[in-house]
PDB file of N, CA and C in Angstrom:
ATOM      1  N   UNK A   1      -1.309  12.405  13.785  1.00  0.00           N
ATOM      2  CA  UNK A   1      -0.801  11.713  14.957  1.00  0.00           C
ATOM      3  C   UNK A   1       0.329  10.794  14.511  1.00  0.00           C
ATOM      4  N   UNK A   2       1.344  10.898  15.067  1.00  0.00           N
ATOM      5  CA  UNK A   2       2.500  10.539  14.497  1.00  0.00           C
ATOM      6  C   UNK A   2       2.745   9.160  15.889  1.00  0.00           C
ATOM      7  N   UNK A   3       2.898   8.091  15.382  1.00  0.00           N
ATOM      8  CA  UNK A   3       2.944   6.630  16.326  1.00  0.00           C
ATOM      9  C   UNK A   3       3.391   7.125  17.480  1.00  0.00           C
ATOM     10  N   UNK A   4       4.672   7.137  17.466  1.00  0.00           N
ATOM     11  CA  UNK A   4       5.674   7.629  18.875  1.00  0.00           C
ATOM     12  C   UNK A   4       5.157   8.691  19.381  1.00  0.00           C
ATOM     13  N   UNK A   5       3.895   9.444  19.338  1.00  0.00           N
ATOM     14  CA  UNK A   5       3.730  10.453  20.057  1.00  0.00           C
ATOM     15  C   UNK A   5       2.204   9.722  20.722  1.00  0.00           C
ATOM     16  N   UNK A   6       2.268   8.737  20.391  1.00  0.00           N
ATOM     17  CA  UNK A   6       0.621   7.782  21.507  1.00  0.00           C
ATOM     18  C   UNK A   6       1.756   7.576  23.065  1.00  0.00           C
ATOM     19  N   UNK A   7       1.051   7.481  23.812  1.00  0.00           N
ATOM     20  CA  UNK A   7       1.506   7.179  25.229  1.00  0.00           C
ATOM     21  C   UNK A   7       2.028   6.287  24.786  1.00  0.00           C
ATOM     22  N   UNK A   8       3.261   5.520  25.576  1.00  0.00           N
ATOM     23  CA  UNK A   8       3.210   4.272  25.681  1.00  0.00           C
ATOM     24  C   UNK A   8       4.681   3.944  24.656  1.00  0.00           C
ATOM     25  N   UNK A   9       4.678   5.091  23.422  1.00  0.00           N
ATOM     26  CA  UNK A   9       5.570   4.768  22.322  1.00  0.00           C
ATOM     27  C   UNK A   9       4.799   3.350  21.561  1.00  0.00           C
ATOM     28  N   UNK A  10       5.772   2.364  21.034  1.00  0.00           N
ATOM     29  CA  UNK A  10       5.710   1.444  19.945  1.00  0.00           C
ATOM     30  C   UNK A  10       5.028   0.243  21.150  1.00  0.00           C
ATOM     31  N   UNK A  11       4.930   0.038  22.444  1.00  0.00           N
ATOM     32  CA  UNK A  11       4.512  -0.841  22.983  1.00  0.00           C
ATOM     33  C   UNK A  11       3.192  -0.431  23.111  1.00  0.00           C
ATOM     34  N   UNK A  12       2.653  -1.689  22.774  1.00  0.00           N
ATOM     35  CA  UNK A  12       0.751  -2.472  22.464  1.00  0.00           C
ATOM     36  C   UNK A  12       0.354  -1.221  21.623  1.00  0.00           C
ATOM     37  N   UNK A  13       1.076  -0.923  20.949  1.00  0.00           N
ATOM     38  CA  UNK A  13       0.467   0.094  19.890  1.00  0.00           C
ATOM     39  C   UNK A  13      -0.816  -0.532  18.922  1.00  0.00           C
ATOM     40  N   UNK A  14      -0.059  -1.903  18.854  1.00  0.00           N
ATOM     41  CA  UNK A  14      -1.590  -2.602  18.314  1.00  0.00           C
ATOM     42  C   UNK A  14      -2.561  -2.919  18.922  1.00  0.00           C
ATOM     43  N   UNK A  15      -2.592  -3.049  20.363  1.00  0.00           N
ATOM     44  CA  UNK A  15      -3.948  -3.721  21.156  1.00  0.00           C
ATOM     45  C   UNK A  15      -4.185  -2.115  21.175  1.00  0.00           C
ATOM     46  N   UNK A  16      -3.774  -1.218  21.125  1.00  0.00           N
ATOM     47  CA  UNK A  16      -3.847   0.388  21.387  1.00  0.00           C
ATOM     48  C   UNK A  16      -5.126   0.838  20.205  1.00  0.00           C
ATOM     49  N   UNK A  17      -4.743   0.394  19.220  1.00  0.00           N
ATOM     50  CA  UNK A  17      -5.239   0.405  17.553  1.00  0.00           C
ATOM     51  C   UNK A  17      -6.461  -0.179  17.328  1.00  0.00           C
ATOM     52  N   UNK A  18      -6.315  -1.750  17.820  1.00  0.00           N
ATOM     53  CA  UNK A  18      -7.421  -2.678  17.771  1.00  0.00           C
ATOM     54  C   UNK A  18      -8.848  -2.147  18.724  1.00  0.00           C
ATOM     55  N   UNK A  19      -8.588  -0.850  19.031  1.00  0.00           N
ATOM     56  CA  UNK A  19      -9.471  -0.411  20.490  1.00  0.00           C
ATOM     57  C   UNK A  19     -10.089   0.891  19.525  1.00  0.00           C
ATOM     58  N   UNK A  20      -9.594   1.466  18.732  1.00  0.00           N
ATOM     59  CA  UNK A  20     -10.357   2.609  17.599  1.00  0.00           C
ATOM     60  C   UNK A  20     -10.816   2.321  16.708  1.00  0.00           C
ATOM     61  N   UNK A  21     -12.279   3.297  16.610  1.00  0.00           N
ATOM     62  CA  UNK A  21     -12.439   3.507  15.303  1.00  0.00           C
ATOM     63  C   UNK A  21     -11.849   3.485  14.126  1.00  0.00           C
ATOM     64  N   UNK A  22     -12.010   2.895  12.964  1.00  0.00           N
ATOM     65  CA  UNK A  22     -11.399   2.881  11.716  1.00  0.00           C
ATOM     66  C   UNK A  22     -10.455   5.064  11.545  1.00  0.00           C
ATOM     67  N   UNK A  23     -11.867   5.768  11.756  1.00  0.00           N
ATOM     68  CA  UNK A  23     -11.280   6.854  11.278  1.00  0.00           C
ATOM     69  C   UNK A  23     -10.493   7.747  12.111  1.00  0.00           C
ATOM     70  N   UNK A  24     -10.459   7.448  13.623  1.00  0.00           N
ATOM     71  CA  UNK A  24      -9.419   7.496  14.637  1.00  0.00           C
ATOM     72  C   UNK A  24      -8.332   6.961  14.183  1.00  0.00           C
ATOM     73  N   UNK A  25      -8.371   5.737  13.723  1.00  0.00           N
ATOM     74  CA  UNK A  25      -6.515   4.998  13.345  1.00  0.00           C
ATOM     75  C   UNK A  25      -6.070   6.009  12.504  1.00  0.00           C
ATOM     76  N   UNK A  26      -7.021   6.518  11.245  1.00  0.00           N
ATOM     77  CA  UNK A  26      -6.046   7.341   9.678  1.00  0.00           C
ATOM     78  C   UNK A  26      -6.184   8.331  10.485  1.00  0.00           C
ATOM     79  N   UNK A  27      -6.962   9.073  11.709  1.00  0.00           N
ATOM     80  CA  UNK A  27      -6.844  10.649  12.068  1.00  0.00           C
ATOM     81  C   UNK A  27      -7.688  11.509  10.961  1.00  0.00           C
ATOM     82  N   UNK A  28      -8.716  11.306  10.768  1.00  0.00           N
ATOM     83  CA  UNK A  28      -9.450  11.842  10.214  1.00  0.00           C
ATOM     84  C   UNK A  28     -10.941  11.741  11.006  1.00  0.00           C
ATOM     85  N   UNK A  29     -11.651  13.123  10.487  1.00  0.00           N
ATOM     86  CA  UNK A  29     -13.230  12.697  11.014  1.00  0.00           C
ATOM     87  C   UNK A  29     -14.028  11.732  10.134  1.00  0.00           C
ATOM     88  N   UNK A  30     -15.218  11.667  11.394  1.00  0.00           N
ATOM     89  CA  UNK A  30     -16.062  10.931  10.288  1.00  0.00           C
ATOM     90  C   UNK A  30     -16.374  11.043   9.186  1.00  0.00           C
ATOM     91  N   UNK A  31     -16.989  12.245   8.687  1.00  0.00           N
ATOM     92  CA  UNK A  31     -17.546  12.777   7.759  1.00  0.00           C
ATOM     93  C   UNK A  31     -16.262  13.136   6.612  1.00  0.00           C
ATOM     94  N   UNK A  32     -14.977  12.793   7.087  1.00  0.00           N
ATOM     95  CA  UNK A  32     -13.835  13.139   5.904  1.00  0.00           C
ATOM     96  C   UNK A  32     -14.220  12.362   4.525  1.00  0.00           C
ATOM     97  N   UNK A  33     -13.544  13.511   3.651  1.00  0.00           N
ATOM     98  CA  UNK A  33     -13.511  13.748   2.221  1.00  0.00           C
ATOM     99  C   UNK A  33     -12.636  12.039   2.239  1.00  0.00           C
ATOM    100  N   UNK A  34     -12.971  11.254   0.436  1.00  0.00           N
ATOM    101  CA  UNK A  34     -12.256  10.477  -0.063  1.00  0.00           C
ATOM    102  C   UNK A  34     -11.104  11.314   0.082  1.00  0.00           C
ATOM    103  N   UNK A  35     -10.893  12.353  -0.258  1.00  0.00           N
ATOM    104  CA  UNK A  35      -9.201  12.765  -0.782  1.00  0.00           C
ATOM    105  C   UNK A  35      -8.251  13.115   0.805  1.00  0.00           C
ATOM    106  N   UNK A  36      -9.208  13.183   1.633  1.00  0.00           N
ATOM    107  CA  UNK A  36      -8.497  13.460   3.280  1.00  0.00           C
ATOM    108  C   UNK A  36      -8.339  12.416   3.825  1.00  0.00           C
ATOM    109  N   UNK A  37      -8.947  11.319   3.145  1.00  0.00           N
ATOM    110  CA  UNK A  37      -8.706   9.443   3.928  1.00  0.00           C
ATOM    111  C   UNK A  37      -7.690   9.238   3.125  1.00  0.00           C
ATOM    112  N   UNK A  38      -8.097   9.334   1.694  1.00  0.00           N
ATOM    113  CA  UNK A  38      -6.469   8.458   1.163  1.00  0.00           C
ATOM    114  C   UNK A  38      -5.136   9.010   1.792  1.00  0.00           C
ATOM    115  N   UNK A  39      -5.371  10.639   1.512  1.00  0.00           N
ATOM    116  CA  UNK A  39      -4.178  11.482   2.412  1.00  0.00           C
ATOM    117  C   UNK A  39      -3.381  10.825   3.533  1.00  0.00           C
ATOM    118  N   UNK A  40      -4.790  11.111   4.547  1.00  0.00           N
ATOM    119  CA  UNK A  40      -3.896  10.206   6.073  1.00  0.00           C
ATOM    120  C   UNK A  40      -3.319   8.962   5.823  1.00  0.00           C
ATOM    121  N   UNK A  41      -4.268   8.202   4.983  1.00  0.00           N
ATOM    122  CA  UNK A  41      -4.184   6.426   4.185  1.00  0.00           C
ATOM    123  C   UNK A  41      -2.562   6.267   4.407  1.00  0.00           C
ATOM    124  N   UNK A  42      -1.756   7.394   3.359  1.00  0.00           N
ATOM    125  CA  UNK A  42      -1.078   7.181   2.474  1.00  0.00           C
ATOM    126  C   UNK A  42       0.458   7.604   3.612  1.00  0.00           C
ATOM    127  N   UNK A  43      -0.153   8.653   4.479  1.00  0.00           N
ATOM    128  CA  UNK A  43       1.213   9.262   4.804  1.00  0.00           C
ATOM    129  C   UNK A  43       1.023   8.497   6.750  1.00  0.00           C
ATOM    130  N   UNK A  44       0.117   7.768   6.721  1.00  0.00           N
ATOM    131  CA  UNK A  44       0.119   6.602   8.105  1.00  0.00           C
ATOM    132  C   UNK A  44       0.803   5.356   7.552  1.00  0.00           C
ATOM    133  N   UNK A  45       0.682   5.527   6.058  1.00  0.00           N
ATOM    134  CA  UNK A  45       1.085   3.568   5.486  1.00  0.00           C
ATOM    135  C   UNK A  45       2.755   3.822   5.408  1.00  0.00           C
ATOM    136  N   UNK A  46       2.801   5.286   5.390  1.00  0.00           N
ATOM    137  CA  UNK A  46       4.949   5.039   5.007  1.00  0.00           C
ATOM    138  C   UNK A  46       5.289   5.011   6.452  1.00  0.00           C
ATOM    139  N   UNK A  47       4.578   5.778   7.313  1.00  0.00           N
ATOM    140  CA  UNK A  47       5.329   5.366   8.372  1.00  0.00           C
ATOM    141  C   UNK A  47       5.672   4.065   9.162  1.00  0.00           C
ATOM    142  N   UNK A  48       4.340   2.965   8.679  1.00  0.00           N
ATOM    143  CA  UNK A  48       4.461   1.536   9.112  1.00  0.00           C
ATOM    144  C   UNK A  48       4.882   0.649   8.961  1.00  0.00           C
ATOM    145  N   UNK A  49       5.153   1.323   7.048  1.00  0.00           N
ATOM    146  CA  UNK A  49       5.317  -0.196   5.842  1.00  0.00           C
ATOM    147  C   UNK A  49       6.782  -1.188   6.601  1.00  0.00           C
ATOM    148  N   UNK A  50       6.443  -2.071   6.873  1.00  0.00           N
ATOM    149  CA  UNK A  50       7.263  -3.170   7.266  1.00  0.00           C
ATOM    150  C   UNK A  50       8.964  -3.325   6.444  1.00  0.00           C
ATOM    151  N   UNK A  51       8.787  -2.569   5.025  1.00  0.00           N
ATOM    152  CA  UNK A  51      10.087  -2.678   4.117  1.00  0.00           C
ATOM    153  C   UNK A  51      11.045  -1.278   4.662  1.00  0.00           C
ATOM    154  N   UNK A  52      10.338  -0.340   4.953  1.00  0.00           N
ATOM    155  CA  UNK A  52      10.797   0.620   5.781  1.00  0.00           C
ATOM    156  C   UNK A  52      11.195   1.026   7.385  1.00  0.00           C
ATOM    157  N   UNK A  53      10.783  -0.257   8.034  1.00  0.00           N
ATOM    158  CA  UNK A  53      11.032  -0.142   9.664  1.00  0.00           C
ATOM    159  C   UNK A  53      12.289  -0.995   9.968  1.00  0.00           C
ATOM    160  N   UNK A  54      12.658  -0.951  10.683  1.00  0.00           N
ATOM    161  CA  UNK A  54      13.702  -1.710  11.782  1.00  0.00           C
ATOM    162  C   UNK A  54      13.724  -2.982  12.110  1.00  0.00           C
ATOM    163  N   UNK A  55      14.540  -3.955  12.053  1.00  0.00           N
ATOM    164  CA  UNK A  55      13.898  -5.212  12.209  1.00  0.00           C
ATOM    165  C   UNK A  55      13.660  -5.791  13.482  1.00  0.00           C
ATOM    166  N   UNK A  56      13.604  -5.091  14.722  1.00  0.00           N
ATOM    167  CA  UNK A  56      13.004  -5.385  15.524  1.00  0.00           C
ATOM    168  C   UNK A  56      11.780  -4.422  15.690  1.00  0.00           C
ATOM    169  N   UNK A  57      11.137  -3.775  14.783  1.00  0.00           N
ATOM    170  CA  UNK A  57      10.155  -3.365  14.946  1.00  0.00           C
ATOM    171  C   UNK A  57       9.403  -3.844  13.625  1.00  0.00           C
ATOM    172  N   UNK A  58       9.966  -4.936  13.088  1.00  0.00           N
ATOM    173  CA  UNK A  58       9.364  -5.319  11.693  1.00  0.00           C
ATOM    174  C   UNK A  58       7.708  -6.024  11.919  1.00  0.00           C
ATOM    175  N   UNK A  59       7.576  -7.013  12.976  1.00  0.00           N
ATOM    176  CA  UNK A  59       6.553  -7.680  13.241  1.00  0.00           C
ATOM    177  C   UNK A  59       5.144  -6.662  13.952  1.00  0.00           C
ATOM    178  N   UNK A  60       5.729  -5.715  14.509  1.00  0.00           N
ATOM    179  CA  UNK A  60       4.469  -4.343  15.348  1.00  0.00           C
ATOM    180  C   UNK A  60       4.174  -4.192  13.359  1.00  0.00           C
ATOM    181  N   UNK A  61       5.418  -3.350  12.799  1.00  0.00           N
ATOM    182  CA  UNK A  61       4.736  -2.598  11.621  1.00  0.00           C
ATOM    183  C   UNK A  61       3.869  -3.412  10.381  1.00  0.00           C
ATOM    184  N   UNK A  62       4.517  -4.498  10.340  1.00  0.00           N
ATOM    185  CA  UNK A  62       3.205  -5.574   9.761  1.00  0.00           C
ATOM    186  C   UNK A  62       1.911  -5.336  10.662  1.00  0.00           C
ATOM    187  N   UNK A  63       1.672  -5.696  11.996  1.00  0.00           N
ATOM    188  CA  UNK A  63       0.334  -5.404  12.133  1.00  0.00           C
ATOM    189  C   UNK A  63      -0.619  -4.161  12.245  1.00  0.00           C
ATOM    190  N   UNK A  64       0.159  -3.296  12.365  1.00  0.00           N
ATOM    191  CA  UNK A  64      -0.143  -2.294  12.326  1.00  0.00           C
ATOM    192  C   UNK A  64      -0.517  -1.138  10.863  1.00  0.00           C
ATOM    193  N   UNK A  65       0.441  -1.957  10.010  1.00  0.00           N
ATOM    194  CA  UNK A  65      -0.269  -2.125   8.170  1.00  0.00           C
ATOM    195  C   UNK A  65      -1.614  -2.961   7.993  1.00  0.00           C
ATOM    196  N   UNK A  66      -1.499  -3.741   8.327  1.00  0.00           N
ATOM    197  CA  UNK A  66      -2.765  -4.782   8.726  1.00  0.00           C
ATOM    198  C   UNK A  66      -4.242  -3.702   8.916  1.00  0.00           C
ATOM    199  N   UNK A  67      -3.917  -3.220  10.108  1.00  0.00           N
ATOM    200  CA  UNK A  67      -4.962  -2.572  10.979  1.00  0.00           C
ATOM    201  C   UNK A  67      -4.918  -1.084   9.831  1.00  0.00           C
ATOM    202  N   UNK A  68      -4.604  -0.462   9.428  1.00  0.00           N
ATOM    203  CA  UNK A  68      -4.413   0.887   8.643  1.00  0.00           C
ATOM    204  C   UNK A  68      -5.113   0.339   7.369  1.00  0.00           C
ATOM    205  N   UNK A  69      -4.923  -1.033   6.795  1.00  0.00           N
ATOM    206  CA  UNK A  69      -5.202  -1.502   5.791  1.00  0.00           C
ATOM    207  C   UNK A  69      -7.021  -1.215   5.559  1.00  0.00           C
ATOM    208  N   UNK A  70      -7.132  -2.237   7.022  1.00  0.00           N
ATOM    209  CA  UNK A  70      -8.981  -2.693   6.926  1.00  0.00           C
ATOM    210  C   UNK A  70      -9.556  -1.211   7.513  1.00  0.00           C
ATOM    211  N   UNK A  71      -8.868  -0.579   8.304  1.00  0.00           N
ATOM    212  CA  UNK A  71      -9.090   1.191   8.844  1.00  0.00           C
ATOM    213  C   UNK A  71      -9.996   1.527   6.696  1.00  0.00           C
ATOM    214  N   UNK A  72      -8.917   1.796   5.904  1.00  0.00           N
ATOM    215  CA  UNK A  72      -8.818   2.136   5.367  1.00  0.00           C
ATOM    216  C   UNK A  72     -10.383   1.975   4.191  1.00  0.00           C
ATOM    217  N   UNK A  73      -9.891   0.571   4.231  1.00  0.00           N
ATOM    218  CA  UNK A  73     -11.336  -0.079   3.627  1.00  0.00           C
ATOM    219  C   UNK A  73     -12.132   0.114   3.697  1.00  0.00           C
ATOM    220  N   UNK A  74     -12.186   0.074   5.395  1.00  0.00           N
ATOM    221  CA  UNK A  74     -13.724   0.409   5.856  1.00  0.00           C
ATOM    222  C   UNK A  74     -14.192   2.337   5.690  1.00  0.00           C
ATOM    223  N   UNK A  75     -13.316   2.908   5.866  1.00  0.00           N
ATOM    224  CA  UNK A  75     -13.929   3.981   5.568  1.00  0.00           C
ATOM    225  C   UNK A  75     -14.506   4.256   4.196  1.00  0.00           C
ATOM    226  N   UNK A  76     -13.631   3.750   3.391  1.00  0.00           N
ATOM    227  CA  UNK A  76     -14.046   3.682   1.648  1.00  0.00           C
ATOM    228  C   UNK A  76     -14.711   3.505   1.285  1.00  0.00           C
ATOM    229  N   UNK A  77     -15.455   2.307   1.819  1.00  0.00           N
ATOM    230  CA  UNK A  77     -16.626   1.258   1.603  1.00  0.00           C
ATOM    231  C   UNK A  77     -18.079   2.580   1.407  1.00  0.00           C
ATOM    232  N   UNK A  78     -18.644   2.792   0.387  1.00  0.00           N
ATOM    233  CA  UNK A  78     -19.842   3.210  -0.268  1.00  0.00           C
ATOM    234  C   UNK A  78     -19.048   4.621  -0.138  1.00  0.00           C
ATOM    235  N   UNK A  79     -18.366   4.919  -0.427  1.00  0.00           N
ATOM    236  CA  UNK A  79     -17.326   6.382  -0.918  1.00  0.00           C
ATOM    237  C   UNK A  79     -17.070   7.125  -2.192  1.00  0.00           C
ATOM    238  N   UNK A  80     -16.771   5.540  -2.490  1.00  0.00           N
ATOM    239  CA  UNK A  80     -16.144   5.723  -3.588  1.00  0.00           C
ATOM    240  C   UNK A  80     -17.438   5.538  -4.748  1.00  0.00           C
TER     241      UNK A  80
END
């Protein structure tokens, strides 16, 4: 799931975010492999990273790294 293709585009993409499951945000199932979380992890974190966005879209992609971050964690958590 590629951002700009959620309804809505880049607006309340975070109150949008803050409303899913950890493994809904990376696009993975529950039951996904460590190596299919880091995957999504990795290729959801370039699209957000704040050093790579626009600077009026700099403050969404900070929170939205934020939210991908603890997504991330939490799936990990007894995984690894």
């Amino acid at each position: 799931m590629k951002w700009k293709n959620l309804n809505g585009g880049y607006v309340g993409l975070v109150e949008r975010l803050n409303n899913l499951p950890p493994h809904e945000i990376l696009g993975v199932p529950e039951n996904a492999s460590v190596g299919d979380i880091k995957k999504a992890y990795r290729k959801k974190i370039s699209i957000s990273h704040p050093d790579r966005s626009s600077p009026f879209m700099r403050e969404t992609d900070e929170e939205v790294t934020k939210l991908l971050n603890l997504a991330y964690k939490n799936l990990m958590r007894g995984r690894e």
